[in-house]
Structures are given as structure tokens and as C-alpha cells.
C-alpha atoms as a PDB file:
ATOM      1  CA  UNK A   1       0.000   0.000   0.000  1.00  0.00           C
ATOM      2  CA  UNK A   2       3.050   2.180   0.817  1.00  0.00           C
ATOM      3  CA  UNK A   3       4.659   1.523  -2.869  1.00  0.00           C
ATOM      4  CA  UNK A   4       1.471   2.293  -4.191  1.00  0.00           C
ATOM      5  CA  UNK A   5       0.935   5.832  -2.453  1.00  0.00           C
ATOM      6  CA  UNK A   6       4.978   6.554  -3.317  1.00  0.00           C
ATOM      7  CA  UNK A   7       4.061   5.803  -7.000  1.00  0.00           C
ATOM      8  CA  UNK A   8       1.111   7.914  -7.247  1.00  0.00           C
ATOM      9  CA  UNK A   9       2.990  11.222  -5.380  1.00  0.00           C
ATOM     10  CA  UNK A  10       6.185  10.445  -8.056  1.00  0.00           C
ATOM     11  CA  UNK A  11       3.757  10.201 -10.873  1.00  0.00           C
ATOM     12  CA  UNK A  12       1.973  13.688 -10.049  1.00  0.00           C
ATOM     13  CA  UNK A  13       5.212  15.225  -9.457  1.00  0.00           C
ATOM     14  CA  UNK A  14       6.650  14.179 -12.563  1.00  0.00           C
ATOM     15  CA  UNK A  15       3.288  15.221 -14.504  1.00  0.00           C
ATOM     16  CA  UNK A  16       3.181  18.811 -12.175  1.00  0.00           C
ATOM     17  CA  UNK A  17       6.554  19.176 -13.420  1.00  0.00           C
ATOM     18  CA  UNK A  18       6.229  18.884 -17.009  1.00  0.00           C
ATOM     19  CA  UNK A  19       2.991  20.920 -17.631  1.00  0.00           C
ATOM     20  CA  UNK A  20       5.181  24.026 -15.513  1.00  0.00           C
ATOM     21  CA  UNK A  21       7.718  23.534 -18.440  1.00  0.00           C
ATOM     22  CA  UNK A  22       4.968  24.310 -20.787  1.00  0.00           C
ATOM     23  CA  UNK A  23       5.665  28.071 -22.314  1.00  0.00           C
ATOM     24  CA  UNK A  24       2.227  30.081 -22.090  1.00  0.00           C
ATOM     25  CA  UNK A  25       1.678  33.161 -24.264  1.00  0.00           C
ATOM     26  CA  UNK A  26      -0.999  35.616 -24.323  1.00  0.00           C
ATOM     27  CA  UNK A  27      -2.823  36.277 -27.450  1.00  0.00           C
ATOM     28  CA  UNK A  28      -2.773  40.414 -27.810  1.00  0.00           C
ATOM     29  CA  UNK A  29      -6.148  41.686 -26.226  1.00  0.00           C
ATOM     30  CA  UNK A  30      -9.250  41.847 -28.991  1.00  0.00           C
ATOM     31  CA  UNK A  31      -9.935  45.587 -29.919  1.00  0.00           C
ATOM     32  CA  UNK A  32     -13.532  46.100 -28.699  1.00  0.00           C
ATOM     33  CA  UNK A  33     -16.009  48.251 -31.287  1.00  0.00           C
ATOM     34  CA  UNK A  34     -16.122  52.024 -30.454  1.00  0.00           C
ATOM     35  CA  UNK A  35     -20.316  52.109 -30.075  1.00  0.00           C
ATOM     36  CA  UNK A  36     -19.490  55.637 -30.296  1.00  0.00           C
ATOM     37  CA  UNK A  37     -18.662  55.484 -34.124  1.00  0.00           C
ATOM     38  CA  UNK A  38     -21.874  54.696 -36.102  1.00  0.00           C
ATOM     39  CA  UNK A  39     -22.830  54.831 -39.854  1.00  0.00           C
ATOM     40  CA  UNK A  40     -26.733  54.926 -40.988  1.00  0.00           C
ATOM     41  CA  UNK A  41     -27.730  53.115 -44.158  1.00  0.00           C
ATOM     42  CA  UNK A  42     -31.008  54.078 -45.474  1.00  0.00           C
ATOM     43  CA  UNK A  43     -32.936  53.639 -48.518  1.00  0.00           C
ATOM     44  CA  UNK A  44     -35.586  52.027 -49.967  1.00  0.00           C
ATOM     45  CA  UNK A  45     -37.036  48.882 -51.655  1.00  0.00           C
ATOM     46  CA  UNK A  46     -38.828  48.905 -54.908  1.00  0.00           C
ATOM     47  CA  UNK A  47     -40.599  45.907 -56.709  1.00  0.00           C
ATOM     48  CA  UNK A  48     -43.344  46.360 -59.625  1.00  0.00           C
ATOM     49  CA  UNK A  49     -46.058  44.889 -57.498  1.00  0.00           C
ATOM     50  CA  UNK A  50     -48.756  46.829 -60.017  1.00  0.00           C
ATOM     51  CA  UNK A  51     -48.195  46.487 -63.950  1.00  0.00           C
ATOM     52  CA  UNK A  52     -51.053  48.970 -64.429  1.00  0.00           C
ATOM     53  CA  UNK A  53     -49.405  52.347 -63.563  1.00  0.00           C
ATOM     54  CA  UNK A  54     -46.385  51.398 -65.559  1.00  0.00           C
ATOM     55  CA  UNK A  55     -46.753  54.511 -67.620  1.00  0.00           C
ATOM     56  CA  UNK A  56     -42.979  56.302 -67.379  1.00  0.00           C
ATOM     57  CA  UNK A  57     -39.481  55.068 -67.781  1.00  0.00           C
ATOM     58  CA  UNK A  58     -38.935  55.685 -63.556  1.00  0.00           C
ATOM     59  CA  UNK A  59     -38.837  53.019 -61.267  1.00  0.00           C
ATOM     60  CA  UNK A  60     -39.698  55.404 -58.035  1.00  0.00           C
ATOM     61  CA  UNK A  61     -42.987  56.326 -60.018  1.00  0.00           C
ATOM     62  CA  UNK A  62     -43.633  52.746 -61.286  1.00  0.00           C
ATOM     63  CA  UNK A  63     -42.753  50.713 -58.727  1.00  0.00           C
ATOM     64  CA  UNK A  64     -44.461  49.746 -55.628  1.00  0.00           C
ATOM     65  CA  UNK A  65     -42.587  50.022 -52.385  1.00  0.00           C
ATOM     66  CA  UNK A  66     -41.432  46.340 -50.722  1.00  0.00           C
ATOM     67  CA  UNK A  67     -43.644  44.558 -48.196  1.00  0.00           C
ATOM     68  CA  UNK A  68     -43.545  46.226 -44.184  1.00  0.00           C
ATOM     69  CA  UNK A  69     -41.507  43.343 -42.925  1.00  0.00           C
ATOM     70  CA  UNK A  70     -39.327  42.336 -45.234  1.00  0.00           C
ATOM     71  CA  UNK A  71     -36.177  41.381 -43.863  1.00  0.00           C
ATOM     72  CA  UNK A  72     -32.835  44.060 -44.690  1.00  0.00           C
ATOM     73  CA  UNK A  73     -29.198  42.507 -43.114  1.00  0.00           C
ATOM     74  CA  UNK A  74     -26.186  44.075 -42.796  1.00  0.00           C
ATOM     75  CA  UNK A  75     -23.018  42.357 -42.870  1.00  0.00           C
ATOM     76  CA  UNK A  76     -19.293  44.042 -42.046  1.00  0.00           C
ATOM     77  CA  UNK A  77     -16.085  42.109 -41.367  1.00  0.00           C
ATOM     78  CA  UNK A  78     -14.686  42.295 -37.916  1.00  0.00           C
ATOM     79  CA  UNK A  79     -11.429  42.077 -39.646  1.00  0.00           C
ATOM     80  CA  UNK A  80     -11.958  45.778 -40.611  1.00  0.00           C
ATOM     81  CA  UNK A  81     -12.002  46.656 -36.791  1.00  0.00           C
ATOM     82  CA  UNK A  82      -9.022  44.945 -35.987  1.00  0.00           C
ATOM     83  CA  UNK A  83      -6.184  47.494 -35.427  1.00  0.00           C
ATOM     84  CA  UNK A  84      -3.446  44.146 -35.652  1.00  0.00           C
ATOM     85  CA  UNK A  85      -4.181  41.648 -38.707  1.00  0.00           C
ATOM     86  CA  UNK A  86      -3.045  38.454 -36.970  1.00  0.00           C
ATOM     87  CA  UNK A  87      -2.220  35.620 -39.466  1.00  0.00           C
ATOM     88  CA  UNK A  88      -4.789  32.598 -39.400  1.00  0.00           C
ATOM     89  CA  UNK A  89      -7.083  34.085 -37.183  1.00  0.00           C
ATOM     90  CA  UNK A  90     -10.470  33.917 -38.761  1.00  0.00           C
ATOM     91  CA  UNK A  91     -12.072  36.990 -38.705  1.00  0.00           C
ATOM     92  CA  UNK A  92     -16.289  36.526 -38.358  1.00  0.00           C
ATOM     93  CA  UNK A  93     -18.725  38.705 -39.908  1.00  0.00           C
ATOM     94  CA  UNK A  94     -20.532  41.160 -37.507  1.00  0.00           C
ATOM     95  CA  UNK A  95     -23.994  41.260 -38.329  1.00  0.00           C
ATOM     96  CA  UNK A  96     -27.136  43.895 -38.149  1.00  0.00           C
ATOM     97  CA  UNK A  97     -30.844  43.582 -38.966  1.00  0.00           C
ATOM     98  CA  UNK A  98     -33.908  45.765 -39.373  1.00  0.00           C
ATOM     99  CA  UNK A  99     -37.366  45.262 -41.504  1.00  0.00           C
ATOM    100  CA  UNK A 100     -38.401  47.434 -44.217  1.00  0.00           C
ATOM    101  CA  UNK A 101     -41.550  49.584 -42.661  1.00  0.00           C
ATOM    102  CA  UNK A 102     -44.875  50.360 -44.456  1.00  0.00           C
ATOM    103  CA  UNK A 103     -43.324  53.150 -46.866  1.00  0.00           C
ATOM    104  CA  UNK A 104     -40.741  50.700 -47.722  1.00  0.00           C
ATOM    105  CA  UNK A 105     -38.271  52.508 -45.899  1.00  0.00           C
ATOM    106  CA  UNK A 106     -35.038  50.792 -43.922  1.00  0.00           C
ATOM    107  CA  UNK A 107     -32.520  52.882 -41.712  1.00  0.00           C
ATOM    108  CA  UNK A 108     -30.044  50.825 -40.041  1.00  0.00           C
ATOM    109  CA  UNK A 109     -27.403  52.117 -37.571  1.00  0.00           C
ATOM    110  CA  UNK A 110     -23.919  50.076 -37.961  1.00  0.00           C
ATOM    111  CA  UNK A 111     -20.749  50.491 -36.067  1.00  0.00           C
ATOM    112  CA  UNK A 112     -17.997  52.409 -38.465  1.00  0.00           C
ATOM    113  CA  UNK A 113     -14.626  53.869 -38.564  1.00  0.00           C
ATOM    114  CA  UNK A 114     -13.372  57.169 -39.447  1.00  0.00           C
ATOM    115  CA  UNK A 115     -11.913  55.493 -42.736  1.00  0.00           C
ATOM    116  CA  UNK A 116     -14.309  54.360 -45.414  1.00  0.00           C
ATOM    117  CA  UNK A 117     -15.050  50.271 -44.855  1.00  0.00           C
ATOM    118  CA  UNK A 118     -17.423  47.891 -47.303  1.00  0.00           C
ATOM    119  CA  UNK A 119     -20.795  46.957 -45.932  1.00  0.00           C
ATOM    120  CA  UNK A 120     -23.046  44.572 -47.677  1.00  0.00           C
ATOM    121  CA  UNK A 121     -26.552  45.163 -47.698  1.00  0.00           C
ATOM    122  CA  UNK A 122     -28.661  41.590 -48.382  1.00  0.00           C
ATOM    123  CA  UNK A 123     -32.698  42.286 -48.982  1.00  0.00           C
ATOM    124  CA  UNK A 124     -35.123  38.998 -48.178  1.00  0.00           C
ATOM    125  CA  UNK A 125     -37.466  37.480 -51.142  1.00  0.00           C
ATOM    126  CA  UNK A 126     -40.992  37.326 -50.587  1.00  0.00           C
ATOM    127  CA  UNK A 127     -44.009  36.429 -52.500  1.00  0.00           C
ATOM    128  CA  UNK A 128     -47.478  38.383 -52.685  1.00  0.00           C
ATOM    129  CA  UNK A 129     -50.075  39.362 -55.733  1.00  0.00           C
ATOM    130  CA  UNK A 130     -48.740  41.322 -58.785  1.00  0.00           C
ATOM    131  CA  UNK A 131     -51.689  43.429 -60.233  1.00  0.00           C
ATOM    132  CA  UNK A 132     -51.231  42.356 -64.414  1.00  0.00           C
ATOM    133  CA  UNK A 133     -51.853  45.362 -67.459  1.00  0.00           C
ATOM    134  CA  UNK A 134     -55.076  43.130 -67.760  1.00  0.00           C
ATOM    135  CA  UNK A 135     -56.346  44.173 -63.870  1.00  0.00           C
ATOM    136  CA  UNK A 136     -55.985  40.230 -63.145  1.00  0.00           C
ATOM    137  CA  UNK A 137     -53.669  39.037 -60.617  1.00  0.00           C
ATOM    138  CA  UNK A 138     -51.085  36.309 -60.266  1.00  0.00           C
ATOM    139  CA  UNK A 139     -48.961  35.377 -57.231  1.00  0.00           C
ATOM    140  CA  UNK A 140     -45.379  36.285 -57.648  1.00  0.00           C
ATOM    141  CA  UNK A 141     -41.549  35.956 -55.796  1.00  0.00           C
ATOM    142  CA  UNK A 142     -39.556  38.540 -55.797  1.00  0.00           C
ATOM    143  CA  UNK A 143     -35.880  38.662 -55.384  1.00  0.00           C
ATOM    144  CA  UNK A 144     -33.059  41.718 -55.142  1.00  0.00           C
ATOM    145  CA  UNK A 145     -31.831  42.961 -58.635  1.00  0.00           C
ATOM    146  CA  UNK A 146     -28.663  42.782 -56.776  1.00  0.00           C
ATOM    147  CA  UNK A 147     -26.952  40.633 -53.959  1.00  0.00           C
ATOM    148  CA  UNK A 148     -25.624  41.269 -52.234  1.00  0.00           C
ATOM    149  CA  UNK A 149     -25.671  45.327 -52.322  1.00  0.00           C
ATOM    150  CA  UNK A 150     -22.147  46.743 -51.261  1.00  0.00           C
ATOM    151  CA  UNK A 151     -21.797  50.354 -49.568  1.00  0.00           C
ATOM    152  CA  UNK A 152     -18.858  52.360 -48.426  1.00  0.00           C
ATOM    153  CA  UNK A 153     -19.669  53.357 -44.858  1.00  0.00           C
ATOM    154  CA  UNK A 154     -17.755  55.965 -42.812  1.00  0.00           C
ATOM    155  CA  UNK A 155     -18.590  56.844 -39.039  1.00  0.00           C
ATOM    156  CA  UNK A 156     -20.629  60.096 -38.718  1.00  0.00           C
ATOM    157  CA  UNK A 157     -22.122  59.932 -42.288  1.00  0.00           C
ATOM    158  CA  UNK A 158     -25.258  58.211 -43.950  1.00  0.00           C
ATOM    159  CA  UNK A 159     -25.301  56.082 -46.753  1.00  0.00           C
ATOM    160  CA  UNK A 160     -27.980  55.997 -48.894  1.00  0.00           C
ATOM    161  CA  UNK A 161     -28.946  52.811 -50.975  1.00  0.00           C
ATOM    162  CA  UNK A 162     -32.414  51.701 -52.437  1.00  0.00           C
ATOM    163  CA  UNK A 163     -33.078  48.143 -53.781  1.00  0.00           C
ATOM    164  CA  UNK A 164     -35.183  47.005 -56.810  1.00  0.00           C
ATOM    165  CA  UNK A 165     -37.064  43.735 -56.424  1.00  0.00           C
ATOM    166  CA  UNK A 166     -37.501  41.753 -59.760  1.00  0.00           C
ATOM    167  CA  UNK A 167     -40.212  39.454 -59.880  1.00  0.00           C
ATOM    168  CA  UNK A 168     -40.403  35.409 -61.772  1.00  0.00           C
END
């Protein structure tokens, strides 16, 4: 029983011992967002919901404004808001959401920089009724024109960027 207790203090000693020869470093400390720094992206969403007033070449006057609700996200990357590019670290996307509201309108506030940085702007599908030149109507989806959107954002300043919905 002795042996036995001599051989279990050697082996922790031994194993105590090695893991204290183990070097430890410190990553560098993650730079935390100044909250104080904002951008606003604004704009608003457009899809031909009603082929009947389709009577001049401008999408603001023949387009319908986007469902209240529809989805709007913002995307940055963090990597922008590092102040120290560390090799291999993989840098995540920072995400922001709001809805469209019943004029169509979005305004998101989004953390920024005093330099210009990219934001992408992604707008949700969605489905409802398109009114036909013949008054009937037939369900449709409707997508972006674009996606994602891409904005240059700097802190203090709004950007303004409206999306057009086509429909299939």
C-alpha cells in the first residue's frame, strides 16, 4: 500500500513538473467596437407589385414600395475593426438587422470607422399578388436585382442605398 501511495505522489510530481515547463503566451487583447462610431444606411425597396401604372421610364414612379416586414441585413467584417491583422485568425462577420416599414423605408445604424469600410446590404425574397396590365392578378416571388448590395460606410455619415425587387 506504501509503494502504491509513493508511486502515485512520483507520478503527479513528474506530470506537475512537465505541464510548468509548458511556455504560455498571451494572445494580444481583442480591440472592442467604439459604439461611439456609427454609420446609418437608409434607402428604400422597390418591386413592380402593379403592372397597371407602368406609364414612365422611372422606377420610383412605377414601382411599388417592398412589403412592411421584409427582412434588410447588414453584414461588415470584424477584420476591418481589428487594429493588428493576426495571421490565421479567422475573422467573423458582424452582423445587423432591421425590416423594411410600411413606406418601404429601412434605416439601419452600424458600427464604423473614421476610414471608409465595405458593408453589404442583403434584402429577403418574398411572395405576394402582382396586379397584371389586364387588372388580373397572379402570385409572384420577388428577389433583389442585386446581392448582395455593397456600400462604403464611414462613421458620422449616412449612406444611402435603395433596392429594386424583380419578380419570376
Amino acid at each position: 500500500m506504501k509503494t502504491i501511495k509513493i508511486i502515485f505522489v512520483i507520478t503527479f510530481a513528474l506530470a506537475g513538473l512537465t505541464l510548468s515547463c509548458e511556455s504560455i503566451s498571451n494572445p494580444d487583447p481583442i480591440n472592442a467596437i467604439d459604439s461611439t462610431q456609427t454609420a446609418t444606411i437608409q434607402g428604400t425597396a422597390y418591386a413592380n407589385m402593379d403592372e397597371t401604372n407602368d406609364t414612365t421610364f422611372s422606377t420610383k414612379e412605377n414601382y411599388e414600395r417592398a412589403p412592411q416586414g421584409t427582412n434588410v441585413k447588414v453584414v461588415l467584417n470584424s477584420r476591418d475593426f481589428a487594429s493588428n491583422i493576426e495571421p490565421g485568425v479567422d475573422y467573423k462577420s458582424l452582423t445587423y438587422e432591421t425590416t423594411v416599414n410600411s413606406s418601404g423605408d429601412y434605416s439601419i445604424e452600424v458600427p464604423a470607422l473614421g476610414d471608409p469600410i465595405d458593408a453589404e446590404i442583403y434584402f429577403d425574397s418574398f411572395k405576394t399578388s402582382q396586379t397584371q396590365v389586364d387588372s388580373t392578378e397572379e402570385q409572384r416571388n420577388y428577389s433583389p436585382q442585386q446581392f448582395p448590395y455593397t456600400v462604403r460606410i464611414s462613421a458620422g455619415l449616412s449612406t444611402f442605398n435603395d433596392a429594386i425587387y424583380n419578380s419570376n
